[in-house]
C-alpha atoms as a PDB file:
ATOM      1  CA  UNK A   1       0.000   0.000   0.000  1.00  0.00           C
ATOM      2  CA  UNK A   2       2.866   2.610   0.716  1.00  0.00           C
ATOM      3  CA  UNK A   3       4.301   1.568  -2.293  1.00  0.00           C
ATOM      4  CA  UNK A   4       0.772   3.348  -4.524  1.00  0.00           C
ATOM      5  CA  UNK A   5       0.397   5.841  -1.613  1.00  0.00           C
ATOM      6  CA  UNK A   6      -2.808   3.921  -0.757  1.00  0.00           C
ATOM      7  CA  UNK A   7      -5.029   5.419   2.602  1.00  0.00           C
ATOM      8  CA  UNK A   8      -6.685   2.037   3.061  1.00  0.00           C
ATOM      9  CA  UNK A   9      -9.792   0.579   1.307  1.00  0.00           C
ATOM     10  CA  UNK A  10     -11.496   0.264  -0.632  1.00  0.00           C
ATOM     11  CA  UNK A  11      -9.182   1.601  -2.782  1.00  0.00           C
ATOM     12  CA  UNK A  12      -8.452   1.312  -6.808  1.00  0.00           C
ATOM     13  CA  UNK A  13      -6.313   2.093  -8.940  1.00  0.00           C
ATOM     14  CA  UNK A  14      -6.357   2.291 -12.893  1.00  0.00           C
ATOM     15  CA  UNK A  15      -2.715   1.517 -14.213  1.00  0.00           C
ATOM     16  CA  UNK A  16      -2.615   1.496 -18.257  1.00  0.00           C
ATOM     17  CA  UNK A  17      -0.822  -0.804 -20.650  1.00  0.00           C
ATOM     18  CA  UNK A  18       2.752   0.553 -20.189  1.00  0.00           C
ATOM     19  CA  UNK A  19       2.168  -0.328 -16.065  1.00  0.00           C
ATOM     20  CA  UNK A  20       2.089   3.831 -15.200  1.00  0.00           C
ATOM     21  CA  UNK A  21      -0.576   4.619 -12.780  1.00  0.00           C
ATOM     22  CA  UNK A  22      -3.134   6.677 -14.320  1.00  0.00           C
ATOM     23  CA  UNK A  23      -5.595   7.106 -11.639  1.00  0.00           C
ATOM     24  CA  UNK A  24      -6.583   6.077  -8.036  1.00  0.00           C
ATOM     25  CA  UNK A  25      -9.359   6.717  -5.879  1.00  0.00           C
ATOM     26  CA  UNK A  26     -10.051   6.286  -2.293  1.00  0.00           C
ATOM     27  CA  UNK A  27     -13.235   5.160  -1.637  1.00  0.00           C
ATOM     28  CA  UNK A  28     -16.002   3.378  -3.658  1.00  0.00           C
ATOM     29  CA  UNK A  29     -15.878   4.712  -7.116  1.00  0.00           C
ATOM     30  CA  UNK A  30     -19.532   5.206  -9.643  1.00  0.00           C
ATOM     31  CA  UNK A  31     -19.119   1.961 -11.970  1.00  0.00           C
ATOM     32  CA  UNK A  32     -20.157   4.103 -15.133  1.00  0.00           C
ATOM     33  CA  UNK A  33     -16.964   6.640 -13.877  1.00  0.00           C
ATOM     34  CA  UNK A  34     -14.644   3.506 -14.009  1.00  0.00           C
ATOM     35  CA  UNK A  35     -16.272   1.844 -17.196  1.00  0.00           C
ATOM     36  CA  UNK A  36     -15.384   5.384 -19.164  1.00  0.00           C
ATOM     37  CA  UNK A  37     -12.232   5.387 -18.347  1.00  0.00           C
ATOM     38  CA  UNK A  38     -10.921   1.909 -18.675  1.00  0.00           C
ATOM     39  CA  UNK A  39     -12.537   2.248 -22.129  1.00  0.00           C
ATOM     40  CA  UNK A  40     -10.583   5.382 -22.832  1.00  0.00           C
ATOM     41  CA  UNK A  41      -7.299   3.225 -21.791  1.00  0.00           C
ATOM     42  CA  UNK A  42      -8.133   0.297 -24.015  1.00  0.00           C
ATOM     43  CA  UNK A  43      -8.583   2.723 -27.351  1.00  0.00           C
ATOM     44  CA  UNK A  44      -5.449   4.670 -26.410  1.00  0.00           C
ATOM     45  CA  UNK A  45      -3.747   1.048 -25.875  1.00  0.00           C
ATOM     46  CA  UNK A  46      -4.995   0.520 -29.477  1.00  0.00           C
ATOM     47  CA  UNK A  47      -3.434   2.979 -31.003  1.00  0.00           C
ATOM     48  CA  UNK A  48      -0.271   3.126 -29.104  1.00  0.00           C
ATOM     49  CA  UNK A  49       3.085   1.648 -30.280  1.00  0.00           C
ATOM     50  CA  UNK A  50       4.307  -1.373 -28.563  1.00  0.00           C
ATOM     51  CA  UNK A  51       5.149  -0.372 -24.798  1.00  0.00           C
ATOM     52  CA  UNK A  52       8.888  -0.338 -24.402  1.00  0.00           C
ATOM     53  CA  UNK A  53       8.919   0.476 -20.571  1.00  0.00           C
ATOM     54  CA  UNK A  54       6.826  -0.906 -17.813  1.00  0.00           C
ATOM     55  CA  UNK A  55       7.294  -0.952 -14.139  1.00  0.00           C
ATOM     56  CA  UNK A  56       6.894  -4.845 -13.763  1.00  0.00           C
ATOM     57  CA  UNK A  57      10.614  -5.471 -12.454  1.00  0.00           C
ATOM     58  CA  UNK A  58      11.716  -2.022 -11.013  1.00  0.00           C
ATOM     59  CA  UNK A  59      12.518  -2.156  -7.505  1.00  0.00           C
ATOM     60  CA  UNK A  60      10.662   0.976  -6.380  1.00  0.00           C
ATOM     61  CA  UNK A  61       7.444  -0.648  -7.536  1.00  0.00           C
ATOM     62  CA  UNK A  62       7.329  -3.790  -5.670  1.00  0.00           C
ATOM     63  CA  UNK A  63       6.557  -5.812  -9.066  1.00  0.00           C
ATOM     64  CA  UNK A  64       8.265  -8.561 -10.752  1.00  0.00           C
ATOM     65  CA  UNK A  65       7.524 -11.056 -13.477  1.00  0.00           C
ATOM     66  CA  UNK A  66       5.340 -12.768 -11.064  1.00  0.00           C
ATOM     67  CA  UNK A  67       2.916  -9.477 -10.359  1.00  0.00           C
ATOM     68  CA  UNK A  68       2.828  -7.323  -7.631  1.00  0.00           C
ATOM     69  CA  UNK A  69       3.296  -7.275  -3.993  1.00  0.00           C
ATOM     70  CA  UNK A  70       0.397  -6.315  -2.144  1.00  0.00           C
END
């Protein structure tokens, strides 16, 4: 949790095809809110290049191959 700056939960947190954190929220969150903008991620995924960076294996993230520490 310190790791995303989380307060506690529920919490969520929208992290886009290159593994950036886009947004979080702290609290419950309107589904139709959430549905918008996970749409909006998978059309700019679309049309993106290939990701070259991600932060699955940096240190400072708590990720690895595996997934993330929680």
């Amino acid at each position: 949790m310190r790791a995303y700056s989380m307060q506690g939960t529920p919490s969520t947190m929208l992290i886009d095809a290159a593994g950036r954190l886009r947004r979080q929220w702290f609290g419950a969150v309107d589904d139709l809110e959430l549905g918008a903008k996970v749409g909006r991620l998978l059309v700019e995924a679309e049309h993106a290049p290939a990701a070259t960076t991600s932060l699955v294996g940096d240190v400072r993230s708590g990720c690895d191959a595996s997934g993330c520490a929680v």
